[in-house]
PDB file of N, CA and C in Angstrom:
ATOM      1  N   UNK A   1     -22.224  12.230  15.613  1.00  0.00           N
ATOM      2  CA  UNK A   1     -20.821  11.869  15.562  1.00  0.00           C
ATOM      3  C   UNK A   1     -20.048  12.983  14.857  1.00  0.00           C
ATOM      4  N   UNK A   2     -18.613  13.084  15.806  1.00  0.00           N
ATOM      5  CA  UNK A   2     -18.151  14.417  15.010  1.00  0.00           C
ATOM      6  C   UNK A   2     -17.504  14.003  13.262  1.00  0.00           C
ATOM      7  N   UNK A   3     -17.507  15.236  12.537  1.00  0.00           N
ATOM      8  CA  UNK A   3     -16.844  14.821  11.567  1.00  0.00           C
ATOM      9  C   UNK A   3     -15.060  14.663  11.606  1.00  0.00           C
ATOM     10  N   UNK A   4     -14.643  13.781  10.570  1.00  0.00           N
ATOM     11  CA  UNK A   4     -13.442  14.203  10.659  1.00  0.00           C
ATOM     12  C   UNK A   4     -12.656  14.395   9.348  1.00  0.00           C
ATOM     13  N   UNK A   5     -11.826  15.369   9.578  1.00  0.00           N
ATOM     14  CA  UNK A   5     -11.176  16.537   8.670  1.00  0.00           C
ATOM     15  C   UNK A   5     -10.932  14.776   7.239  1.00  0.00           C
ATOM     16  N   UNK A   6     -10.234  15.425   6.433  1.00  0.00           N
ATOM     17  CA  UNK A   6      -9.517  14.334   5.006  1.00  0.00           C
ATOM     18  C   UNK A   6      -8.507  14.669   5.762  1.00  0.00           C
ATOM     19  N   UNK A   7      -7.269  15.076   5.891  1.00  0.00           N
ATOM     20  CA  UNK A   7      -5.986  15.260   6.647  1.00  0.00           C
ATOM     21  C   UNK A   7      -6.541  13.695   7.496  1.00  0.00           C
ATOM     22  N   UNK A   8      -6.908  13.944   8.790  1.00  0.00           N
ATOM     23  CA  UNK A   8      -7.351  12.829   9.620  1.00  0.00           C
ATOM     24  C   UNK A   8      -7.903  11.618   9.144  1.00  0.00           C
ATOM     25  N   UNK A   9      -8.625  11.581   8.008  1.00  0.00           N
ATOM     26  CA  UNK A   9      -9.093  10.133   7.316  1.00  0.00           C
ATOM     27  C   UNK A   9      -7.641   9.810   6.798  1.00  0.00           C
ATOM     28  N   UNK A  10      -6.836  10.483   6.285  1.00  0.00           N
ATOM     29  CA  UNK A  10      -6.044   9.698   5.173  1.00  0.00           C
ATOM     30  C   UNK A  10      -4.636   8.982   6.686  1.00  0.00           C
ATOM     31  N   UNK A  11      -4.372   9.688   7.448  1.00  0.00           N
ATOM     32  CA  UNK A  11      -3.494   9.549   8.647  1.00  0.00           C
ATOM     33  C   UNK A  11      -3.822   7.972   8.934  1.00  0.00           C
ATOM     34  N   UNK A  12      -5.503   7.573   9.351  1.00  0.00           N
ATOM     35  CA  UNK A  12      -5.775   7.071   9.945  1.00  0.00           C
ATOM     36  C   UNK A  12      -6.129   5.767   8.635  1.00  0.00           C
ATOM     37  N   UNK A  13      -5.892   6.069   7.588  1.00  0.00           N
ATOM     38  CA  UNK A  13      -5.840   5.129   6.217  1.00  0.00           C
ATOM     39  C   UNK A  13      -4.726   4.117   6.420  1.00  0.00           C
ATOM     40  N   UNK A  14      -3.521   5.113   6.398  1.00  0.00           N
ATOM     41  CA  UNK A  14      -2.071   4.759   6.445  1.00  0.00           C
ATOM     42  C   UNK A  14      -1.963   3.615   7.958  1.00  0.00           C
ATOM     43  N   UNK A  15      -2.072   4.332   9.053  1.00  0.00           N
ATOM     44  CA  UNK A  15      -2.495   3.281   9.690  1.00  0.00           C
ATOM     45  C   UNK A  15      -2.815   1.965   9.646  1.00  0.00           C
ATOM     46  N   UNK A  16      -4.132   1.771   9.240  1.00  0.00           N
ATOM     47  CA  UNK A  16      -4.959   0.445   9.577  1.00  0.00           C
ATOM     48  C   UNK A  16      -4.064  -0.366   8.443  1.00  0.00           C
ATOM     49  N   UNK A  17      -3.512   0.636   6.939  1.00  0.00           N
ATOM     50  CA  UNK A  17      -2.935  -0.726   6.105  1.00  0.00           C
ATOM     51  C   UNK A  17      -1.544  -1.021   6.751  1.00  0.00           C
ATOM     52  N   UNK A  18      -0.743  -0.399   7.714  1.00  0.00           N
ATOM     53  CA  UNK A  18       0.134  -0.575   8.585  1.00  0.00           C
ATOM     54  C   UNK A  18      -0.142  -2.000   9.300  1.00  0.00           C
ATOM     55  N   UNK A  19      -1.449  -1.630   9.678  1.00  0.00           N
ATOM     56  CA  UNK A  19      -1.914  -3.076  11.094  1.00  0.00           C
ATOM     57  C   UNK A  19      -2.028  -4.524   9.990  1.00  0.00           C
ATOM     58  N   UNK A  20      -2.650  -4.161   9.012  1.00  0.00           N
ATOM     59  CA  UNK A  20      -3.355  -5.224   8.418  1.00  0.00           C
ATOM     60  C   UNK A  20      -2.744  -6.512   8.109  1.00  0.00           C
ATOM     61  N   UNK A  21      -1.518  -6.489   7.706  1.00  0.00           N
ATOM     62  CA  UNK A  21      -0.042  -7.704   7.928  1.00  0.00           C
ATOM     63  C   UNK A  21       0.123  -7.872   9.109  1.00  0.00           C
ATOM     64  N   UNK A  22      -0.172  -6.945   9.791  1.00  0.00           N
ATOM     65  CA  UNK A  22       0.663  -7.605  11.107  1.00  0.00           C
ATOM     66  C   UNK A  22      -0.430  -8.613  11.758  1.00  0.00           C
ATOM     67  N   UNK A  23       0.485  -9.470  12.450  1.00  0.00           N
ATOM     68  CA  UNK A  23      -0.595 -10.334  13.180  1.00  0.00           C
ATOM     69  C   UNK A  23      -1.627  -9.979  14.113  1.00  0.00           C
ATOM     70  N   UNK A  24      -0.913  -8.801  15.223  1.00  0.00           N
ATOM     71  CA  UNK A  24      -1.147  -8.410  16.290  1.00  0.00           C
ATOM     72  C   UNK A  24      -2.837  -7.906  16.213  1.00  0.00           C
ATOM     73  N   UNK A  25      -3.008  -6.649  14.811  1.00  0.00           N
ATOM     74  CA  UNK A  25      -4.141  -6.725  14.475  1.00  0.00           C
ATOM     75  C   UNK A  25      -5.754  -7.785  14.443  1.00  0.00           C
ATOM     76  N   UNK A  26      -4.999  -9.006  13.796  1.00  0.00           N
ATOM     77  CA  UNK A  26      -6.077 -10.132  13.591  1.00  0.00           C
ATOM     78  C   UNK A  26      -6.391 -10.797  14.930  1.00  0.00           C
ATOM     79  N   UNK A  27      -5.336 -10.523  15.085  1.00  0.00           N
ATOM     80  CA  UNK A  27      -5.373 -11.504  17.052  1.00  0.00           C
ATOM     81  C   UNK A  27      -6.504 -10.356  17.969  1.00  0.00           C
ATOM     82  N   UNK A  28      -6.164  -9.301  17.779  1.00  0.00           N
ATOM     83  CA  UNK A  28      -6.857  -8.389  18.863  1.00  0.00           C
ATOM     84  C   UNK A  28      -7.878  -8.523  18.653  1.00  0.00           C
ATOM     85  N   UNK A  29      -8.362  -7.951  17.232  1.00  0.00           N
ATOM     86  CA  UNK A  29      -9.918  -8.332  16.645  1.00  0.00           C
ATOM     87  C   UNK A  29     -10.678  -9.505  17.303  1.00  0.00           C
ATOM     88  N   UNK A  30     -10.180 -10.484  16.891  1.00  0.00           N
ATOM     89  CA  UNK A  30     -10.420 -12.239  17.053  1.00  0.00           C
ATOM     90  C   UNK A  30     -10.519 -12.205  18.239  1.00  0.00           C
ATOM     91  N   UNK A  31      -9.915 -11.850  19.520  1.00  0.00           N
ATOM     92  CA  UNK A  31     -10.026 -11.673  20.850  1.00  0.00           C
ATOM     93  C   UNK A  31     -11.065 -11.305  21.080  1.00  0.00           C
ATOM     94  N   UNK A  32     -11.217  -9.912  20.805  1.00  0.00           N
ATOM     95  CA  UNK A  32     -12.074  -8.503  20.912  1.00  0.00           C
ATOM     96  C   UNK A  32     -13.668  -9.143  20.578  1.00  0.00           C
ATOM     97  N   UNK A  33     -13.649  -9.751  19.437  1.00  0.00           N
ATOM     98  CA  UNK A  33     -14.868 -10.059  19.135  1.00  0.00           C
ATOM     99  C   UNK A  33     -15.538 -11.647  19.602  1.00  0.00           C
ATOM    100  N   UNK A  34     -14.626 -12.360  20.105  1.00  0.00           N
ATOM    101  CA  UNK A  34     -14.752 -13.903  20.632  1.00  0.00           C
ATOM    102  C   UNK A  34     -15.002 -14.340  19.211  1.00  0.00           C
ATOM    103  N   UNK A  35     -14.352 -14.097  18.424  1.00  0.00           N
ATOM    104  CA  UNK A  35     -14.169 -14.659  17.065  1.00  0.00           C
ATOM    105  C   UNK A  35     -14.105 -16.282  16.996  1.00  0.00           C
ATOM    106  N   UNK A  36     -14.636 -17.510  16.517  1.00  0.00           N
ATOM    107  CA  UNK A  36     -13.517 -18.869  16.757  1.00  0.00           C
ATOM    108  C   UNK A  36     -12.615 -18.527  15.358  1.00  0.00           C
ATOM    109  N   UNK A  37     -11.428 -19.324  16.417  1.00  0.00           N
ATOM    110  CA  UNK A  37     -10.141 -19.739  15.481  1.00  0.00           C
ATOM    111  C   UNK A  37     -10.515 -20.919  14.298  1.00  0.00           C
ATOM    112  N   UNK A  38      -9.729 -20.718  12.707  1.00  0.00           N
ATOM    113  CA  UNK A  38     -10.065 -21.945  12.080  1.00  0.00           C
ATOM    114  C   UNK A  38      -8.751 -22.772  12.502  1.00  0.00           C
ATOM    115  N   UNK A  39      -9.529 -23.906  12.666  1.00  0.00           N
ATOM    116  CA  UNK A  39      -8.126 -24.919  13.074  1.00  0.00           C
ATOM    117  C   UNK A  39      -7.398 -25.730  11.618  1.00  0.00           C
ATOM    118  N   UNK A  40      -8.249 -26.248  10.858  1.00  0.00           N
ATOM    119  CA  UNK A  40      -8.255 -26.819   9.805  1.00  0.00           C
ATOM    120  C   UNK A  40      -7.555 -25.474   8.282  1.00  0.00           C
ATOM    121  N   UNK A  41      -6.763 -25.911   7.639  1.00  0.00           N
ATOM    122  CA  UNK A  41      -7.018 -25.019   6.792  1.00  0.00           C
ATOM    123  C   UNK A  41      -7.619 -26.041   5.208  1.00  0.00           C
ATOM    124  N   UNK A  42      -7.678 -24.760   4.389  1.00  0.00           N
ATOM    125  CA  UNK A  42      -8.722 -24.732   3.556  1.00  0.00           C
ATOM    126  C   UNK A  42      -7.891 -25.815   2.628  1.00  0.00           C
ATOM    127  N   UNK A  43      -8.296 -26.465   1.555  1.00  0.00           N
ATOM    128  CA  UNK A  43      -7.644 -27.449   0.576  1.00  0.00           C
ATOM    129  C   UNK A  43      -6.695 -26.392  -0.127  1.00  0.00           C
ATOM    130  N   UNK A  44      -7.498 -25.556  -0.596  1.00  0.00           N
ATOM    131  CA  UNK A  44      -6.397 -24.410  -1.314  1.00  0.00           C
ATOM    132  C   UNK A  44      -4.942 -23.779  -0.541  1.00  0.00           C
ATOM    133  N   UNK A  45      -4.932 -23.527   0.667  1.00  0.00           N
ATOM    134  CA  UNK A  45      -4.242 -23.417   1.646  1.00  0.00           C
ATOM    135  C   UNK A  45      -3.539 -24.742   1.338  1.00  0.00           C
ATOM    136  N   UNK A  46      -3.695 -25.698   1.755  1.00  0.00           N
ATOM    137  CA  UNK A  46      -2.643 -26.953   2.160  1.00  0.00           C
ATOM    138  C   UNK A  46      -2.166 -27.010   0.596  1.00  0.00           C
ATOM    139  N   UNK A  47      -3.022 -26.449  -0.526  1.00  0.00           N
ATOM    140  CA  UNK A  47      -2.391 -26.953  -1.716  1.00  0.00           C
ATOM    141  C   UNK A  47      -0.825 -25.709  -2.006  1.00  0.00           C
ATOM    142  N   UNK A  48      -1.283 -24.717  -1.622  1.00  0.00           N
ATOM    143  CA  UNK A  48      -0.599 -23.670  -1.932  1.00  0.00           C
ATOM    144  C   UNK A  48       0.850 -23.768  -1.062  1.00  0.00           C
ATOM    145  N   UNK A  49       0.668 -24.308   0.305  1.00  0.00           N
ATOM    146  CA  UNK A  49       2.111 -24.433   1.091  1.00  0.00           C
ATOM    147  C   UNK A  49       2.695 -25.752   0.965  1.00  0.00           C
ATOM    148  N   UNK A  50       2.202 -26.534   0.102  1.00  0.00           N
ATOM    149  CA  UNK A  50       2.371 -27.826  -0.636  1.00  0.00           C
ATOM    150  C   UNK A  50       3.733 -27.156  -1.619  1.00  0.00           C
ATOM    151  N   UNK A  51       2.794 -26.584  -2.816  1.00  0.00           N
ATOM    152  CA  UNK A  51       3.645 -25.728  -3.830  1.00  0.00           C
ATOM    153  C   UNK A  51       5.100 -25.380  -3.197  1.00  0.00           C
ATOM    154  N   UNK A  52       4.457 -24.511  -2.180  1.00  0.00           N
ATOM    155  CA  UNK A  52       6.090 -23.396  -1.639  1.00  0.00           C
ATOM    156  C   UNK A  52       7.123 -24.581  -0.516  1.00  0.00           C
ATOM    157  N   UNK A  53       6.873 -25.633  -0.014  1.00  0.00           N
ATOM    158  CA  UNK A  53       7.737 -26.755   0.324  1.00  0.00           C
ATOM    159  C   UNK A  53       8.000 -27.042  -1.250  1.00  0.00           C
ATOM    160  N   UNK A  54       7.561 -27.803  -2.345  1.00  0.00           N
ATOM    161  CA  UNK A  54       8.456 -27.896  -3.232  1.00  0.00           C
ATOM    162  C   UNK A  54       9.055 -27.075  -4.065  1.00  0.00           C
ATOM    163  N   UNK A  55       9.109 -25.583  -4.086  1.00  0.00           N
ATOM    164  CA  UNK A  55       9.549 -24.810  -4.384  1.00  0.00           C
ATOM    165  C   UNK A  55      11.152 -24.882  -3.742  1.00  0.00           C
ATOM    166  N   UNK A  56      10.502 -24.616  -2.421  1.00  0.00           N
ATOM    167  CA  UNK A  56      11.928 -24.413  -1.654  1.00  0.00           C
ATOM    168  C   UNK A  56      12.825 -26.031  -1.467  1.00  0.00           C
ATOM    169  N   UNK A  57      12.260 -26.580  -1.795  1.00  0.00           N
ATOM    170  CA  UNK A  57      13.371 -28.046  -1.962  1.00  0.00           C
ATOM    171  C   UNK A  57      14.006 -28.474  -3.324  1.00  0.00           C
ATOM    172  N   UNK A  58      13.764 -27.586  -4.654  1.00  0.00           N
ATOM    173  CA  UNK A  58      14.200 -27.408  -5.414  1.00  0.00           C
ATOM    174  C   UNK A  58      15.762 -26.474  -5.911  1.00  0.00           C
TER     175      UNK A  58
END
């Protein structure tokens, strides 16, 4: 495998933390790999968007 230059690692750094928020990334992956979807979320999850509904109704 060829090497590649630091110039080219750091380019391609900037990048992927570019993708990593975006959705489009997780979806392709998840596609790409026949990933399953979680349908359920986690207790911590439901507790945490629990929080931010009463946040925002405050």
């Amino acid at each position: 495998m060829a090497e590649i230059d630091k110039a080219k690692q750091k380019v391609i750094a900037e990048v992927v933390r570019r993708w990593i928020p975006s959705e489009v990334i997780p979806n392709y992956l998840r596609n790409l790999l026949n990933l399953p979807v979680e349908r359920e979320l986690s207790a911590k999850q439901k507790y945490l968007l629990e929080e931010l509904d009463r946040a925002d109704k405050e």
